[in-house]
Structure formats: C-alpha cells, structure tokens
C-alpha atoms as a PDB file:
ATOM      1  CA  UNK A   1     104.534 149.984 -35.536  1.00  0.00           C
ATOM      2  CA  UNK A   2     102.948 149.626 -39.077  1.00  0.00           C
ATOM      3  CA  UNK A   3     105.518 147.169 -39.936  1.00  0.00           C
ATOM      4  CA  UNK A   4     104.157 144.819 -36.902  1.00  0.00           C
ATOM      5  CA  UNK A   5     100.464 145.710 -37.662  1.00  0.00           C
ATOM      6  CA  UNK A   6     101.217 143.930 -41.111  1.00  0.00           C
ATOM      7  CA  UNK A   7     103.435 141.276 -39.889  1.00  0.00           C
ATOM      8  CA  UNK A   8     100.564 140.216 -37.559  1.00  0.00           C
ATOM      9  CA  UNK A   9      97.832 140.156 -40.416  1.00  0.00           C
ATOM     10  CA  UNK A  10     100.287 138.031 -42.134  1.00  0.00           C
ATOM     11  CA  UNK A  11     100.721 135.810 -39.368  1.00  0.00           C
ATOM     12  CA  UNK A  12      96.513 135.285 -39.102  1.00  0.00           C
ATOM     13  CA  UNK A  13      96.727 134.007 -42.950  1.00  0.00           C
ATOM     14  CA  UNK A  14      99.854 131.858 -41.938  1.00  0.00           C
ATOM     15  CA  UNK A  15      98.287 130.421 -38.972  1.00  0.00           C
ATOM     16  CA  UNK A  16      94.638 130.288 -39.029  1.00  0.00           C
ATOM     17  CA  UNK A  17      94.630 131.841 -35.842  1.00  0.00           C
ATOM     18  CA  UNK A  18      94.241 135.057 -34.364  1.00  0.00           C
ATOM     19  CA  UNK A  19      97.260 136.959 -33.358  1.00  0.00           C
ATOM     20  CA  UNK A  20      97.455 137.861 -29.957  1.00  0.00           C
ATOM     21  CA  UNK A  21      98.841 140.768 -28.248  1.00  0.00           C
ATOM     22  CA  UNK A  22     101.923 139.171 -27.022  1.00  0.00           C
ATOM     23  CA  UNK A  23     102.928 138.185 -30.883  1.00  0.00           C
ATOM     24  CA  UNK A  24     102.400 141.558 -31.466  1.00  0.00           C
ATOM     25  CA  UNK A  25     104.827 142.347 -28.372  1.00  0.00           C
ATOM     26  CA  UNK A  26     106.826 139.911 -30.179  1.00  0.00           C
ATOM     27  CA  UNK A  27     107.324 140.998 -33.702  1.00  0.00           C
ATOM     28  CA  UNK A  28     108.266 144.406 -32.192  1.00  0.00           C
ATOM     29  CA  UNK A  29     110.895 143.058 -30.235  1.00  0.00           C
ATOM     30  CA  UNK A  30     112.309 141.295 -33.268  1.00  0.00           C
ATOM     31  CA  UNK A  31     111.664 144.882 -35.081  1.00  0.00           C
ATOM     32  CA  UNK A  32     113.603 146.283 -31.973  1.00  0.00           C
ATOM     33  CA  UNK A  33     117.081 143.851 -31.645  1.00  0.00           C
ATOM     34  CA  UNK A  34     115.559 142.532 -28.553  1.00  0.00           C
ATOM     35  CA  UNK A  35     114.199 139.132 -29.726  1.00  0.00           C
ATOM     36  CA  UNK A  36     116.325 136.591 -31.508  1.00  0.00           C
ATOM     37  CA  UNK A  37     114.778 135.299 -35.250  1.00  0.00           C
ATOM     38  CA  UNK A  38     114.263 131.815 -33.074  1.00  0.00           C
ATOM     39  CA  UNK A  39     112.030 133.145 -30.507  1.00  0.00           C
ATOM     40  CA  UNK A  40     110.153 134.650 -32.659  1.00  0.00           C
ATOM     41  CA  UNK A  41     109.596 131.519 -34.718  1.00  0.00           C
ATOM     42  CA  UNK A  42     108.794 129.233 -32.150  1.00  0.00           C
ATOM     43  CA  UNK A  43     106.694 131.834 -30.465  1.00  0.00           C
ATOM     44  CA  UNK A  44     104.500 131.516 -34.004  1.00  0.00           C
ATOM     45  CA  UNK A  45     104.647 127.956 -34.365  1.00  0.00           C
ATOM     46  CA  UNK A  46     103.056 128.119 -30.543  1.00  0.00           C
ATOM     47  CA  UNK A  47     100.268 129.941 -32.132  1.00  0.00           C
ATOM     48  CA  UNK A  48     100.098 127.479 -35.119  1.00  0.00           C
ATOM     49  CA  UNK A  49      99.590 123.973 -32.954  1.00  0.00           C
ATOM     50  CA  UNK A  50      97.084 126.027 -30.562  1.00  0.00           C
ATOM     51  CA  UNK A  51      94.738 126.621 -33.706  1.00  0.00           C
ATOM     52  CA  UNK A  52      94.974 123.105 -34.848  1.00  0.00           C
END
C-alpha cells in the first residue's frame, strides 16, 4: 500500500496532474499480478494528455 502511495506522488511530478483514485487502483493491480506493465502505462499517459 505504501509502495502505491509513493508511486502515485511520483506520478503527480511525472504528470503535472493529480492522481486519481483509479491510478491508485491501478498501480496496485500492477503491485498485485493483475495489471499488465502496458495498462498501466497507457493508463498514465491518459492522465498525462488530460493535464495538457
């Protein structure tokens, strides 16, 4: 859980955005085995055009 806390601060610098709560949903499915490295990424680079 602390892990995702951190990966979703990290995210905020990377973005610009605020994180929402399904990124967080998502990081802990990557955390978990249950989300692929490629869903993850594109769910981020969603996050990344909507701040733009």
């Amino acid at each position: 859980m602390y892990l995702a806390i951190i990966a979703c601060l990290l995210i905020l610098i990377y973005t610009g955005g605020q994180p929402t709560k399904r990124t967080y949903e998502m990081i802990c499915f990557y955390l978990l085995g249950w989300a692929s490295l490629e869903e993850l990424e594109a769910h981020i680079e969603k996050l990344k055009a909507k701040s733009l």
